[in-house]
Structure formats: structure tokens, C-alpha cells
PDB file of N, CA and C in Angstrom:
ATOM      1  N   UNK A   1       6.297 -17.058  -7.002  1.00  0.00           N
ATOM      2  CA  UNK A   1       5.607 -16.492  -5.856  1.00  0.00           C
ATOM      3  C   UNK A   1       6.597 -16.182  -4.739  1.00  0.00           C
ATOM      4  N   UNK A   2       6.379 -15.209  -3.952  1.00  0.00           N
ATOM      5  CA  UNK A   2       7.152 -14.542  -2.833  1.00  0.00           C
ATOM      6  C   UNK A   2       6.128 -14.613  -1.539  1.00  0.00           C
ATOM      7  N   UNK A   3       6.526 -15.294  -0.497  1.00  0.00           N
ATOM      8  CA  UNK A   3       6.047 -14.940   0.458  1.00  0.00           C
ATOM      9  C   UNK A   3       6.138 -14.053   1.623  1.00  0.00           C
ATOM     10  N   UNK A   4       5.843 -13.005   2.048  1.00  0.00           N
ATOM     11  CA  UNK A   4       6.233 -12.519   3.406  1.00  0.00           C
ATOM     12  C   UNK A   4       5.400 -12.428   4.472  1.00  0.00           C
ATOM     13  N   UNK A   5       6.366 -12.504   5.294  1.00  0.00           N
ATOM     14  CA  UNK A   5       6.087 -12.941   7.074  1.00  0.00           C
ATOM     15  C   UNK A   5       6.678 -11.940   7.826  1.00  0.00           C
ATOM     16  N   UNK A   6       5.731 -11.298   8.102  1.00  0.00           N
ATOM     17  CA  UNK A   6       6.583 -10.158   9.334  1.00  0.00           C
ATOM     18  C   UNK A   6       5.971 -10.659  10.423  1.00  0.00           C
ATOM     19  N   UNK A   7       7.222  -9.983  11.804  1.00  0.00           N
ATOM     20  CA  UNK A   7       7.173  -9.983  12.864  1.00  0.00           C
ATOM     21  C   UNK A   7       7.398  -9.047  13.412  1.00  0.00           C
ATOM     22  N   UNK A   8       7.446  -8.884  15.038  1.00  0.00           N
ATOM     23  CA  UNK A   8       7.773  -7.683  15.700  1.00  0.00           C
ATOM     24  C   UNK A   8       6.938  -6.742  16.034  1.00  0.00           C
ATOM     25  N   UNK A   9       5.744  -6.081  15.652  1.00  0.00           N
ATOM     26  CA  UNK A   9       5.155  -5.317  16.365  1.00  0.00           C
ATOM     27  C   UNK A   9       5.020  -5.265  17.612  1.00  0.00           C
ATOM     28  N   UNK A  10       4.288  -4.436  17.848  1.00  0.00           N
ATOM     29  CA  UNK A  10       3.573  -4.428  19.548  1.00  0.00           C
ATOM     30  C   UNK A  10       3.243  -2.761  19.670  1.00  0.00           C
ATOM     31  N   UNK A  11       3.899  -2.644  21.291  1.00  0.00           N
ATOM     32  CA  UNK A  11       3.382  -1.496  22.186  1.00  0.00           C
ATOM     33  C   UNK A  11       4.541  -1.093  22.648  1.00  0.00           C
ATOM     34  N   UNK A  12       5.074   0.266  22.599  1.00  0.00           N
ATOM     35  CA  UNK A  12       6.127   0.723  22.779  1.00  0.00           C
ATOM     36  C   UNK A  12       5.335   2.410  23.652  1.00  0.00           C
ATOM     37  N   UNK A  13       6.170   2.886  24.627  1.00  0.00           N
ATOM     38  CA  UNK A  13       5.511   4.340  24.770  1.00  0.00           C
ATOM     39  C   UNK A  13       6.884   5.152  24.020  1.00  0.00           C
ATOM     40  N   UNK A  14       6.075   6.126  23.926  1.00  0.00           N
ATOM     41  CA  UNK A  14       6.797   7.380  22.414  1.00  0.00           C
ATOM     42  C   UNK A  14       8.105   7.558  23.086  1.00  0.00           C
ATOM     43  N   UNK A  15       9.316   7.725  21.912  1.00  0.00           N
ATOM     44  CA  UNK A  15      10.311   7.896  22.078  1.00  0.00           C
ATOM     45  C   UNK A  15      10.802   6.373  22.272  1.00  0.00           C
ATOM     46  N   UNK A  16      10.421   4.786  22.582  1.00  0.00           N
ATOM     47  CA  UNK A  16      11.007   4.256  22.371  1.00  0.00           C
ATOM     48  C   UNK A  16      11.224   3.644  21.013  1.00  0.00           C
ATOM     49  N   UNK A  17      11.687   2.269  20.859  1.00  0.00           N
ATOM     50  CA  UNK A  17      12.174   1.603  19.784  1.00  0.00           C
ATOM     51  C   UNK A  17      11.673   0.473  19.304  1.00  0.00           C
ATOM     52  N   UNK A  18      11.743  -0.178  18.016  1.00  0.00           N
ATOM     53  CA  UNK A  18      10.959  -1.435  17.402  1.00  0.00           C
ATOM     54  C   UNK A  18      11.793  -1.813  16.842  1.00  0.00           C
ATOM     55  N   UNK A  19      11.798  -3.057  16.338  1.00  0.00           N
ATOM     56  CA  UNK A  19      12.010  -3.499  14.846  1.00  0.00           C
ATOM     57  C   UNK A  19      11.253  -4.878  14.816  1.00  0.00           C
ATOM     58  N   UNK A  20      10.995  -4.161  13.266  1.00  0.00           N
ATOM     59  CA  UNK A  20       9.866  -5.250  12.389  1.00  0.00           C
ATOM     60  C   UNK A  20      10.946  -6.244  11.887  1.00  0.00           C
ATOM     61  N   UNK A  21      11.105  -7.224  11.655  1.00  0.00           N
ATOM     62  CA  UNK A  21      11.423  -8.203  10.273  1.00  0.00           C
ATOM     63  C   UNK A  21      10.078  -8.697   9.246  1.00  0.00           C
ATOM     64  N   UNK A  22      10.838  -9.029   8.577  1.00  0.00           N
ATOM     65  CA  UNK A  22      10.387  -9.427   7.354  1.00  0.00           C
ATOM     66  C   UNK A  22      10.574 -10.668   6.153  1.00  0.00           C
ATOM     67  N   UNK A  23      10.661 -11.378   6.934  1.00  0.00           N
ATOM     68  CA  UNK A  23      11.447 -12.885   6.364  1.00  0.00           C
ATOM     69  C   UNK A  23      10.204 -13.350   4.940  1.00  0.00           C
ATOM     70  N   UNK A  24      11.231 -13.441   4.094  1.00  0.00           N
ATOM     71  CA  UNK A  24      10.702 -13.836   2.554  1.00  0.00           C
ATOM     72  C   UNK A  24      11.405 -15.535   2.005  1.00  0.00           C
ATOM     73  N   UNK A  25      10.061 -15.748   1.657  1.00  0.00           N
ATOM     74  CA  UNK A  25      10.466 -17.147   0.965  1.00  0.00           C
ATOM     75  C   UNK A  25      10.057 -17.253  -0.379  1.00  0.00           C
ATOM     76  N   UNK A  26      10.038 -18.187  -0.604  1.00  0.00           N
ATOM     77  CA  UNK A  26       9.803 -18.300  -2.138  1.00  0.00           C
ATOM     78  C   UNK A  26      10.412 -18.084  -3.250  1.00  0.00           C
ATOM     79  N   UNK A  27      10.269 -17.646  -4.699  1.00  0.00           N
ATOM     80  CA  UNK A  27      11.114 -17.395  -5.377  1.00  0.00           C
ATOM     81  C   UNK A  27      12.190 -16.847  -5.252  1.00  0.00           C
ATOM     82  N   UNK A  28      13.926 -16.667  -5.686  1.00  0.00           N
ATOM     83  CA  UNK A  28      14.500 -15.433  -5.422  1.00  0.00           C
ATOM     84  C   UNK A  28      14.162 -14.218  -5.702  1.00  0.00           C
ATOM     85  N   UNK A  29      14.588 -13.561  -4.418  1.00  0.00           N
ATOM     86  CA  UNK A  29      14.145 -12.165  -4.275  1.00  0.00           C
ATOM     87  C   UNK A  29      15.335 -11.178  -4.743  1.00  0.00           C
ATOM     88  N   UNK A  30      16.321 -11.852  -5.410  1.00  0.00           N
ATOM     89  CA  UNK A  30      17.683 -11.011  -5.426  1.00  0.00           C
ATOM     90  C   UNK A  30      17.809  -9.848  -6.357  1.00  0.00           C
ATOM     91  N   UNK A  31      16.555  -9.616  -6.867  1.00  0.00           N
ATOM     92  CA  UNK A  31      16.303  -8.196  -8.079  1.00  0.00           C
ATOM     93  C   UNK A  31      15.396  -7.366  -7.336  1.00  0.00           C
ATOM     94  N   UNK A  32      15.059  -7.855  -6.614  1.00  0.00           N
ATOM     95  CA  UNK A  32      13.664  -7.223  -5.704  1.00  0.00           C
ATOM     96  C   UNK A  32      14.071  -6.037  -5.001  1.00  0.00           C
ATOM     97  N   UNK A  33      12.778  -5.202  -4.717  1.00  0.00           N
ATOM     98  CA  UNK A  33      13.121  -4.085  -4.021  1.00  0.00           C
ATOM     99  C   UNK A  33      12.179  -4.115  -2.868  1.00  0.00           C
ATOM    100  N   UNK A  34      12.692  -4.602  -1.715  1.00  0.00           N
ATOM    101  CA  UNK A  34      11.968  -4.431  -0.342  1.00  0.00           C
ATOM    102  C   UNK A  34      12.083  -3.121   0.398  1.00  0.00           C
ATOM    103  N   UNK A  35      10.269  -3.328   0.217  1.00  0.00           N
ATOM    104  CA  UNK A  35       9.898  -2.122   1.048  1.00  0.00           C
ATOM    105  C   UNK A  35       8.781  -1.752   2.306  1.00  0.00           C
ATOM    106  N   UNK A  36       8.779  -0.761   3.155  1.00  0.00           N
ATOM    107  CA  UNK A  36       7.929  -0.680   4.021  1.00  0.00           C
ATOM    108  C   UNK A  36       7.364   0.667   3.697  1.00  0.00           C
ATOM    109  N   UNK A  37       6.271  -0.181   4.206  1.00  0.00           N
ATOM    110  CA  UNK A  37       4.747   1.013   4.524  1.00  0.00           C
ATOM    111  C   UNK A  37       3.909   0.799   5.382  1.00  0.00           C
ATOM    112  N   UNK A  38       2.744   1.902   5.667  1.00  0.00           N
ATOM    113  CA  UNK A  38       2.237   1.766   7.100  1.00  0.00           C
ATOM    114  C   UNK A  38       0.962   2.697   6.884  1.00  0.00           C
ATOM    115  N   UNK A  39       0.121   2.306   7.648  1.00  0.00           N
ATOM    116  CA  UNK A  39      -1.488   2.884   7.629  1.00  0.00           C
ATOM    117  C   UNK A  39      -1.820   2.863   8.949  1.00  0.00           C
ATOM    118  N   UNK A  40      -2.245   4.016   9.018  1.00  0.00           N
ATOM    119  CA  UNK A  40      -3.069   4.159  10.476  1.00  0.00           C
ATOM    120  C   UNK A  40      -4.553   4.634  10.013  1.00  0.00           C
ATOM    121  N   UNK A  41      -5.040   4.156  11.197  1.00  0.00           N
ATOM    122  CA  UNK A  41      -6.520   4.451  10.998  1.00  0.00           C
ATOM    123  C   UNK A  41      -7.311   5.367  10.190  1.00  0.00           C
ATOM    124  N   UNK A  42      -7.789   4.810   9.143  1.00  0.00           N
ATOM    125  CA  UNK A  42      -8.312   5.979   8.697  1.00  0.00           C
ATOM    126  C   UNK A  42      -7.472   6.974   7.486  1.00  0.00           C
ATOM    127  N   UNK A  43      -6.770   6.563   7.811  1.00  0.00           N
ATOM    128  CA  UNK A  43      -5.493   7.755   6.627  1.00  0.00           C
ATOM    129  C   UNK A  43      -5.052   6.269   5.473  1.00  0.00           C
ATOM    130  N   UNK A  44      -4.446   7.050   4.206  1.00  0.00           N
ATOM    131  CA  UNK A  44      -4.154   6.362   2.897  1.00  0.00           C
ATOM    132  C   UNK A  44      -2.594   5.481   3.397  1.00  0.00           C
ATOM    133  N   UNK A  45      -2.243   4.509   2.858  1.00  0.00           N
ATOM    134  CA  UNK A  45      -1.011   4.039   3.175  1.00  0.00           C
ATOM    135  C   UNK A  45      -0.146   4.493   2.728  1.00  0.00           C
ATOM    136  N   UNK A  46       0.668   5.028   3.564  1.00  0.00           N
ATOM    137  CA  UNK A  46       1.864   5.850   3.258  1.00  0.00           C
ATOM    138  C   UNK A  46       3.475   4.938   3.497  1.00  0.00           C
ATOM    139  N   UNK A  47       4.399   5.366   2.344  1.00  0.00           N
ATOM    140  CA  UNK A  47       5.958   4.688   2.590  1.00  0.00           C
ATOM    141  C   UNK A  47       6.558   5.502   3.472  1.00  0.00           C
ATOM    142  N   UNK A  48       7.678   4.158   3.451  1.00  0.00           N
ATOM    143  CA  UNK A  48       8.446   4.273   4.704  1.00  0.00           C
ATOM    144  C   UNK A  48       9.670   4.532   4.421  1.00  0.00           C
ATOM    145  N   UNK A  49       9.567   3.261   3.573  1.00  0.00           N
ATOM    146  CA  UNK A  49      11.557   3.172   3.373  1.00  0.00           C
ATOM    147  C   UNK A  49      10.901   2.172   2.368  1.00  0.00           C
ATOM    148  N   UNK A  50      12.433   1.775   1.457  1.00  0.00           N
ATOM    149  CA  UNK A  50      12.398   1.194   0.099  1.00  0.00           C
ATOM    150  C   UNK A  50      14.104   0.371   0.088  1.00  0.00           C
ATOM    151  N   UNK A  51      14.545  -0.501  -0.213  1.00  0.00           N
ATOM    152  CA  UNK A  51      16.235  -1.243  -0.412  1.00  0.00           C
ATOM    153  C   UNK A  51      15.906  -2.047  -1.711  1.00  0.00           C
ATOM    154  N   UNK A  52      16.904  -1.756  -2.449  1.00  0.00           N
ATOM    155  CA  UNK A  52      17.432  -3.061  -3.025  1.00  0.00           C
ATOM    156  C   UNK A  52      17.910  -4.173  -2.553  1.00  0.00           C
ATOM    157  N   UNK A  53      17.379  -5.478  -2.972  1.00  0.00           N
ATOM    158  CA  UNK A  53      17.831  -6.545  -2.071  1.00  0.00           C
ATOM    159  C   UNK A  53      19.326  -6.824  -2.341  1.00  0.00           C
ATOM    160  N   UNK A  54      19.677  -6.237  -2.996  1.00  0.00           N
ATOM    161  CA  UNK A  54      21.006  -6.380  -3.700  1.00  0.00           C
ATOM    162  C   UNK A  54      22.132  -5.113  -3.384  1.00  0.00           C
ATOM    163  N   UNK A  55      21.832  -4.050  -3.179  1.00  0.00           N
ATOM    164  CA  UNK A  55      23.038  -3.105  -3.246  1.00  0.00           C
ATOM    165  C   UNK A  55      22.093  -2.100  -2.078  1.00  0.00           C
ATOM    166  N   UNK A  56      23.265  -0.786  -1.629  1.00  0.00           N
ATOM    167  CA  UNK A  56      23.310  -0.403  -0.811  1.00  0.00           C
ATOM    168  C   UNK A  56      22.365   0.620  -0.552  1.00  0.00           C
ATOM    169  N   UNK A  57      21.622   0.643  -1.634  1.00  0.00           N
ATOM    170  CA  UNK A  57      20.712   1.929  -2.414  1.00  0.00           C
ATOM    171  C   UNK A  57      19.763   1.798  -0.956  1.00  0.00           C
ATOM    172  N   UNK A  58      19.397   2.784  -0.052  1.00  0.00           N
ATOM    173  CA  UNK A  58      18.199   2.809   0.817  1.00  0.00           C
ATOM    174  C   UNK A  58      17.612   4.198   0.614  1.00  0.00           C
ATOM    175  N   UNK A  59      16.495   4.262   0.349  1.00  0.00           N
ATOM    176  CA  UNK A  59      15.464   5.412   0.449  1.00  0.00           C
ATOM    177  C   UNK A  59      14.616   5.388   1.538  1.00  0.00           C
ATOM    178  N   UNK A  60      14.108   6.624   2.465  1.00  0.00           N
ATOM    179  CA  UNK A  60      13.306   6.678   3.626  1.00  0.00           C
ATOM    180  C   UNK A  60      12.364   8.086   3.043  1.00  0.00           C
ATOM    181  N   UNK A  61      11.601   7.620   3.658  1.00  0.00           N
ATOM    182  CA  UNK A  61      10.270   8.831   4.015  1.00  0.00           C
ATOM    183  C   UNK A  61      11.264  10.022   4.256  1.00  0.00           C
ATOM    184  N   UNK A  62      10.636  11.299   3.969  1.00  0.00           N
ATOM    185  CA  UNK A  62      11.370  12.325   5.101  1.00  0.00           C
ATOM    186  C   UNK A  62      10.948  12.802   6.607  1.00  0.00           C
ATOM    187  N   UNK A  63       9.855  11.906   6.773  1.00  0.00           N
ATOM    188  CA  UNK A  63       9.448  11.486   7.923  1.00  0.00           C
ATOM    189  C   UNK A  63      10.103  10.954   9.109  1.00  0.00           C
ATOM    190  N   UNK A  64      10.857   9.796   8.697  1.00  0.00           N
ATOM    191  CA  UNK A  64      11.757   8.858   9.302  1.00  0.00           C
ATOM    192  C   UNK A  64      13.082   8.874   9.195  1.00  0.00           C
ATOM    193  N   UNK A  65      13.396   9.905   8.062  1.00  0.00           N
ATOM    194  CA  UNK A  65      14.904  10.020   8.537  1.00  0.00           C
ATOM    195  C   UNK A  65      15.847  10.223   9.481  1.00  0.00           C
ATOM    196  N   UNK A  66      16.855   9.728   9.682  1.00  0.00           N
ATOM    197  CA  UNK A  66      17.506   9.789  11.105  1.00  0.00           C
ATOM    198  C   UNK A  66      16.621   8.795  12.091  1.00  0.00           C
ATOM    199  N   UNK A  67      15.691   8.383  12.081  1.00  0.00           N
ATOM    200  CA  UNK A  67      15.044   7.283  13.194  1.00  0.00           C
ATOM    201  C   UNK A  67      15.032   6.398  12.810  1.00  0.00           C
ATOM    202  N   UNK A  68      14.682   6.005  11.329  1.00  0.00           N
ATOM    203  CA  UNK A  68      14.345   4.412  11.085  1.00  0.00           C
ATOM    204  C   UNK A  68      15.493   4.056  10.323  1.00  0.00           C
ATOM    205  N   UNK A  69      15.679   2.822  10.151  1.00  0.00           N
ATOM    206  CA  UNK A  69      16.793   1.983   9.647  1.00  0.00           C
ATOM    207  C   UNK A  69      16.599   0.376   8.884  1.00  0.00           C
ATOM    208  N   UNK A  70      17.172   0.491   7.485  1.00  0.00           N
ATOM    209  CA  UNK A  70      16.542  -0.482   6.932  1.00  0.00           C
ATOM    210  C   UNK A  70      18.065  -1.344   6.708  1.00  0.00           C
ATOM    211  N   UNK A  71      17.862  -3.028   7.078  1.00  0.00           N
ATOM    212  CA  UNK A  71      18.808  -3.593   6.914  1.00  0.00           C
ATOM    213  C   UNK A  71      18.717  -5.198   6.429  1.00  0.00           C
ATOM    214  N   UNK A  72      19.042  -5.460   6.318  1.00  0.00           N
ATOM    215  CA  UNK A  72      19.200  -7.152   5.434  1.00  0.00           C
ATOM    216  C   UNK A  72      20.218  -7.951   6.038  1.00  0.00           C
ATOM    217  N   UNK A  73      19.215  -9.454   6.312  1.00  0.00           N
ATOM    218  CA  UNK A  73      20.039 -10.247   6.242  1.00  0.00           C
ATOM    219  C   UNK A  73      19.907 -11.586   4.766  1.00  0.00           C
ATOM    220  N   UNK A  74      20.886 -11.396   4.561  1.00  0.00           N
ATOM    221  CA  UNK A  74      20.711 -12.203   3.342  1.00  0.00           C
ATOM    222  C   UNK A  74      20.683 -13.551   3.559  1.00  0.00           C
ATOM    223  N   UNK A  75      21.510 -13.833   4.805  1.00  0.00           N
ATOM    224  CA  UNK A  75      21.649 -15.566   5.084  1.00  0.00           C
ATOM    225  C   UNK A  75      20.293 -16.127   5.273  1.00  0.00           C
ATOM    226  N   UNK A  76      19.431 -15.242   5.659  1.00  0.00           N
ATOM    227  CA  UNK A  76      17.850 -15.225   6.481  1.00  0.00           C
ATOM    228  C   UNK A  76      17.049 -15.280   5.621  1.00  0.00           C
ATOM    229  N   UNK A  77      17.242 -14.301   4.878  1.00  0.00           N
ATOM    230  CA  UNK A  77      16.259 -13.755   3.322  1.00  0.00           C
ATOM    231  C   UNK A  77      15.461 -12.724   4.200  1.00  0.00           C
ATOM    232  N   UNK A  78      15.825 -12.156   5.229  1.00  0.00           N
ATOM    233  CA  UNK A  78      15.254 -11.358   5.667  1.00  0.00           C
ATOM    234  C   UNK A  78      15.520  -9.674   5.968  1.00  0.00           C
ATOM    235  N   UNK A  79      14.393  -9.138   5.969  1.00  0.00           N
ATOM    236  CA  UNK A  79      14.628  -7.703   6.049  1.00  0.00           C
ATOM    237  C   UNK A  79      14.163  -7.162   7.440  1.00  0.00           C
ATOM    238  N   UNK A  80      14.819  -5.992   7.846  1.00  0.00           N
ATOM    239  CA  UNK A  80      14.642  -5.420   9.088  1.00  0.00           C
ATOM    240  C   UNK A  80      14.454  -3.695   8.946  1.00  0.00           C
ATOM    241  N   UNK A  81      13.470  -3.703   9.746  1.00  0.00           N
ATOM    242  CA  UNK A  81      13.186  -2.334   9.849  1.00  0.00           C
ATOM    243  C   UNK A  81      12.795  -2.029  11.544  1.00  0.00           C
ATOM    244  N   UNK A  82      14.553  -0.922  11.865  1.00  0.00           N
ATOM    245  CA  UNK A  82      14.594  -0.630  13.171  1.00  0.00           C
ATOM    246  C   UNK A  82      14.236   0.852  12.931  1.00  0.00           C
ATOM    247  N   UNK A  83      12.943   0.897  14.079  1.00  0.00           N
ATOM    248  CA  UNK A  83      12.278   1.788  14.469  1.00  0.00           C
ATOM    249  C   UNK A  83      12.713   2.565  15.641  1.00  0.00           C
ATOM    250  N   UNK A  84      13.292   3.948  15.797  1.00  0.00           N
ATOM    251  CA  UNK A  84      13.675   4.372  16.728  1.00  0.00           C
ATOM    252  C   UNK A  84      13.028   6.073  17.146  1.00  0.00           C
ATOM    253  N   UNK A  85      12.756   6.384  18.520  1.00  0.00           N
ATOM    254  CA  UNK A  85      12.443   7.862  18.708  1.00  0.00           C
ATOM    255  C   UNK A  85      10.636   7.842  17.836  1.00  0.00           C
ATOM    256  N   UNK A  86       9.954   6.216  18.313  1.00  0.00           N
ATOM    257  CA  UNK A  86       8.541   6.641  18.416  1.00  0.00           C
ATOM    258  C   UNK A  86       7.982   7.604  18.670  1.00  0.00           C
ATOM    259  N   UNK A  87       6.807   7.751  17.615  1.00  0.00           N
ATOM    260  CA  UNK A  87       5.976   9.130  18.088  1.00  0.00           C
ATOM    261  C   UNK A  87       4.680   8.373  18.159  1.00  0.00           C
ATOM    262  N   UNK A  88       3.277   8.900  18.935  1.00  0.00           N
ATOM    263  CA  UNK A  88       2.414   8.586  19.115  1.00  0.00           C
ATOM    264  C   UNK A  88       1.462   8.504  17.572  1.00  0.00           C
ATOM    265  N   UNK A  89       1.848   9.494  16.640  1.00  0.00           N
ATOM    266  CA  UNK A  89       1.331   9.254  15.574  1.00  0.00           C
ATOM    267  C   UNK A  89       1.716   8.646  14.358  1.00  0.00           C
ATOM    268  N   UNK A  90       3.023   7.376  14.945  1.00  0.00           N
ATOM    269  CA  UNK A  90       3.264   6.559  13.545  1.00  0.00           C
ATOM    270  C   UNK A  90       2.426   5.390  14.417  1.00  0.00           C
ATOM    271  N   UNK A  91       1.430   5.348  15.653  1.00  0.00           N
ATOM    272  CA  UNK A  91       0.958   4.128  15.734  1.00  0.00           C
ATOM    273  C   UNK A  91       0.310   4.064  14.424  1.00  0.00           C
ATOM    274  N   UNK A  92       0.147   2.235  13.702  1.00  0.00           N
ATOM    275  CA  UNK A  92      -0.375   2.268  12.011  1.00  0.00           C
ATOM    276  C   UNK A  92      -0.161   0.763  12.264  1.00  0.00           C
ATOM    277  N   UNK A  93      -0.729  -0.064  10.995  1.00  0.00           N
ATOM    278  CA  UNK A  93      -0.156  -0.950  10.317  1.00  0.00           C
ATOM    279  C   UNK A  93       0.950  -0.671   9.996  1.00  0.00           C
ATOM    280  N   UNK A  94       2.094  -1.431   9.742  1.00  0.00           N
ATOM    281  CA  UNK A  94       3.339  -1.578   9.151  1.00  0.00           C
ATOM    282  C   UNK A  94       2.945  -2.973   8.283  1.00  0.00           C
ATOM    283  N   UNK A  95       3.783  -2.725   6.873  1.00  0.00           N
ATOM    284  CA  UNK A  95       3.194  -3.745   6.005  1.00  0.00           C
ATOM    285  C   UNK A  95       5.159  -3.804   5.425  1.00  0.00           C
ATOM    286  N   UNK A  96       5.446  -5.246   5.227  1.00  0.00           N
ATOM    287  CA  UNK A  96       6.724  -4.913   4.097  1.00  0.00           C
ATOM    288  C   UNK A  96       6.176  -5.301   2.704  1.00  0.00           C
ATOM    289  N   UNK A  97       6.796  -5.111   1.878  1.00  0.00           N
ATOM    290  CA  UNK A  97       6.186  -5.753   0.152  1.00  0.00           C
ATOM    291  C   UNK A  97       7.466  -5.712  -0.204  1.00  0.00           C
ATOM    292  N   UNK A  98       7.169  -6.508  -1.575  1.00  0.00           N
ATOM    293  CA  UNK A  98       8.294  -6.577  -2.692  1.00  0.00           C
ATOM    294  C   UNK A  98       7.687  -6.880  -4.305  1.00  0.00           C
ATOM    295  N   UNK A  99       8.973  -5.970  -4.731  1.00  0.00           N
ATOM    296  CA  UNK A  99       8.500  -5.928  -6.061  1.00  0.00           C
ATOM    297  C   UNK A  99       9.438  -5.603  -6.948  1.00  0.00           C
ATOM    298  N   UNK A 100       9.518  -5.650  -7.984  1.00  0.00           N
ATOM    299  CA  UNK A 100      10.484  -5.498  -9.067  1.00  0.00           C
ATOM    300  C   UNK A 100      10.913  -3.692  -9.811  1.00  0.00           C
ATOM    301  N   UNK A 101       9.555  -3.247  -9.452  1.00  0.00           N
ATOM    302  CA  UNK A 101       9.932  -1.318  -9.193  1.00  0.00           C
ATOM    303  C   UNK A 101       8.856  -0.841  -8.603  1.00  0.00           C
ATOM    304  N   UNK A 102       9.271   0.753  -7.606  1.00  0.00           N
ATOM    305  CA  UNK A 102       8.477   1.011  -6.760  1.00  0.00           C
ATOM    306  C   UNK A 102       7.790   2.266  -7.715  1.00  0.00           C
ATOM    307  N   UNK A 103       6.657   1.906  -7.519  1.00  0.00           N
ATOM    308  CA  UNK A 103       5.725   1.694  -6.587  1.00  0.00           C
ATOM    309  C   UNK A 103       5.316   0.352  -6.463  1.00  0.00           C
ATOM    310  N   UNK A 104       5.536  -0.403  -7.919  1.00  0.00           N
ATOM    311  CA  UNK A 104       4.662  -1.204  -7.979  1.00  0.00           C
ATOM    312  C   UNK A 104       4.860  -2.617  -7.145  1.00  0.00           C
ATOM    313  N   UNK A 105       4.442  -2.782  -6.464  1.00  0.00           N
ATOM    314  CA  UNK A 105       4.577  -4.140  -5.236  1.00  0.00           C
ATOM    315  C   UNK A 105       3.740  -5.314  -5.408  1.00  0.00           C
ATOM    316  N   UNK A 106       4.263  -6.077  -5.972  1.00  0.00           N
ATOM    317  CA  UNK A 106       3.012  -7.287  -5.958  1.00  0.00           C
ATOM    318  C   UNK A 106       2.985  -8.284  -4.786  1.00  0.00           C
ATOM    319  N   UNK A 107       4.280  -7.822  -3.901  1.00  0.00           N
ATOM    320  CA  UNK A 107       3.792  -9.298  -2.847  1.00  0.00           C
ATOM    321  C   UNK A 107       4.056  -8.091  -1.562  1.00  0.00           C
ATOM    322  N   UNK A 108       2.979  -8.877  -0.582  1.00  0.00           N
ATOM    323  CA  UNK A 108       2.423  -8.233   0.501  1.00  0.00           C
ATOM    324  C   UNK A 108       2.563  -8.951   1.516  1.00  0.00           C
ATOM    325  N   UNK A 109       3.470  -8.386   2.935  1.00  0.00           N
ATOM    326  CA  UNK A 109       3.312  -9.143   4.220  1.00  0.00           C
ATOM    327  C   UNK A 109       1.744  -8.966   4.839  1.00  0.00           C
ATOM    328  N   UNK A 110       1.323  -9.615   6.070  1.00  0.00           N
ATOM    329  CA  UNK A 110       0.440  -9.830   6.613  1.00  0.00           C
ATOM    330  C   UNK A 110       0.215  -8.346   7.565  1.00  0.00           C
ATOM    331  N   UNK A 111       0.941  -7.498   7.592  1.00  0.00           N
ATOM    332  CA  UNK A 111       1.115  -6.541   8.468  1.00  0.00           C
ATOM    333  C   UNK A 111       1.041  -6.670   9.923  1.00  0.00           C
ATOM    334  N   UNK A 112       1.700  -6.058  10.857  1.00  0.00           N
ATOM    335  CA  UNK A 112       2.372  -5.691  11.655  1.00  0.00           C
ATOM    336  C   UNK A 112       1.931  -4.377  12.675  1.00  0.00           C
ATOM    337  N   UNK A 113       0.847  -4.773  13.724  1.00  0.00           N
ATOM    338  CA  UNK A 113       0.527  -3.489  14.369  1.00  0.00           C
ATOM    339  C   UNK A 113       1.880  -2.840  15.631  1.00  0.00           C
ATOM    340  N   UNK A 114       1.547  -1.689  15.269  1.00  0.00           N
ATOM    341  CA  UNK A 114       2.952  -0.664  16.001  1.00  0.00           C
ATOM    342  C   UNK A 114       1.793   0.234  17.002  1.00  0.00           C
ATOM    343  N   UNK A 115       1.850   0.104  17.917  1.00  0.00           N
ATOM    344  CA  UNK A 115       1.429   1.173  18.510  1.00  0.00           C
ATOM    345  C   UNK A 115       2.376   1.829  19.575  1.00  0.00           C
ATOM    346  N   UNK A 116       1.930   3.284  19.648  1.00  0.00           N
ATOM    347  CA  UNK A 116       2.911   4.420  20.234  1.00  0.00           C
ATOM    348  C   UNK A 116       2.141   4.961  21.358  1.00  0.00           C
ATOM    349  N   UNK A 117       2.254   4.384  22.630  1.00  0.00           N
ATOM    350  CA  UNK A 117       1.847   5.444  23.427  1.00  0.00           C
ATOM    351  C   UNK A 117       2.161   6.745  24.166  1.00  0.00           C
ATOM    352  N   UNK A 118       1.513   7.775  23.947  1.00  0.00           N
ATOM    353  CA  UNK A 118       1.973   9.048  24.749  1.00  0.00           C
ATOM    354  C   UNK A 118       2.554   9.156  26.028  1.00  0.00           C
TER     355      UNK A 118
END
């Protein structure tokens, strides 16, 4: 079993900055592929970004490229996702998961509200 614990949300007005963590316990995660995603009201949950917990491999939305930033600390077991150049319409849930290939995610943080004001 894998647990995750995110932190960090809140209230930012557009154009500023976040970052989520994502601290994992439980089994090793060192094959795992941590990833973020996010739902806003009403709309399907959409990805964000995706890492190997292990190598340098990062995939992003083409949404978030150039703004968001996915990084690891390994001493922590934790993952970070810096949010930069808010827009009013990524306010959403932010969720991290992990899993052994994407799509498929079997462990789920508690999610993480982001809101963006205009």
C-alpha cells in the first residue's frame, strides 16, 4: 500500500504561484510513476504532469508547459508540483497519484483545492 498526503493549496489571484507537495509513504515507490491531475467543477479530470520516481523522464499537459514544474525529493519521498503564471481557469481539485503505468493509478492523494482569482 502507498499512501499520499498532499499539501499546499489555497487562493492565489491569476498570474501568481503555488506549489502542491505530495509526500508518500508506504511501500517503495521507487518504480512508480508520480503524477498530477486536477478537476474543476463540473468538467472530467484532466492531467497535468506525470515523473518517474526514478529518472529524469517528466511529461506535462500542453497546457502547463513552461508554468508548471515537477520535482522530487527523494530524502522526503516527496513530490512537488510548482505552479506558476495562474489562470483563473485552472481553479480545480489538484489530486497527485501513483502507479506503476499511466494511466493506470491505483493510489490517490486526498486532493488539494487551487483557486485562481481574476
Amino acid at each position: 500500500q502507498v499512501q499520499l498526503v498532499e499539501s499546499g493549496g489555497g487562493l492565489v489571484q491569476a498570474g501568481g504561484s503555488l506549489r502542491l507537495s505530495c509526500a508518500a509513504s508506504g511501500r517503495s515507490i521507487g518504480s512508480y510513476i508520480m503524477a498530477w491531475f486536477r478537476q474543476a467543477p463540473g468538467k472530467e479530470r484532466e492531467f497535468v504532469a506525470r515523473a518517474y520516481w526514478s529518472t529524469t523522464n517528466i511529461v506535462y499537459a500542453d497546457s502547463v508547459k513552461g508554468r508548471f514544474t515537477v520535482s522530487r525529493d527523494y530524502a522526503k519521498n516527496t513530490v512537488y508540483l510548482q505552479m506558476n503564471s495562474l489562470k483563473p481557469e485552472e481553479t480545480a481539485v489538484y489530486y497527485c497519484a501513483a502507479g506503476g503505468a499511466h494511466p493506470q493509478y491505483g493510489y490517490w492523494g486526498q486532493g488539494s483545492q487551487v483557486t485562481v482569482s481574476s
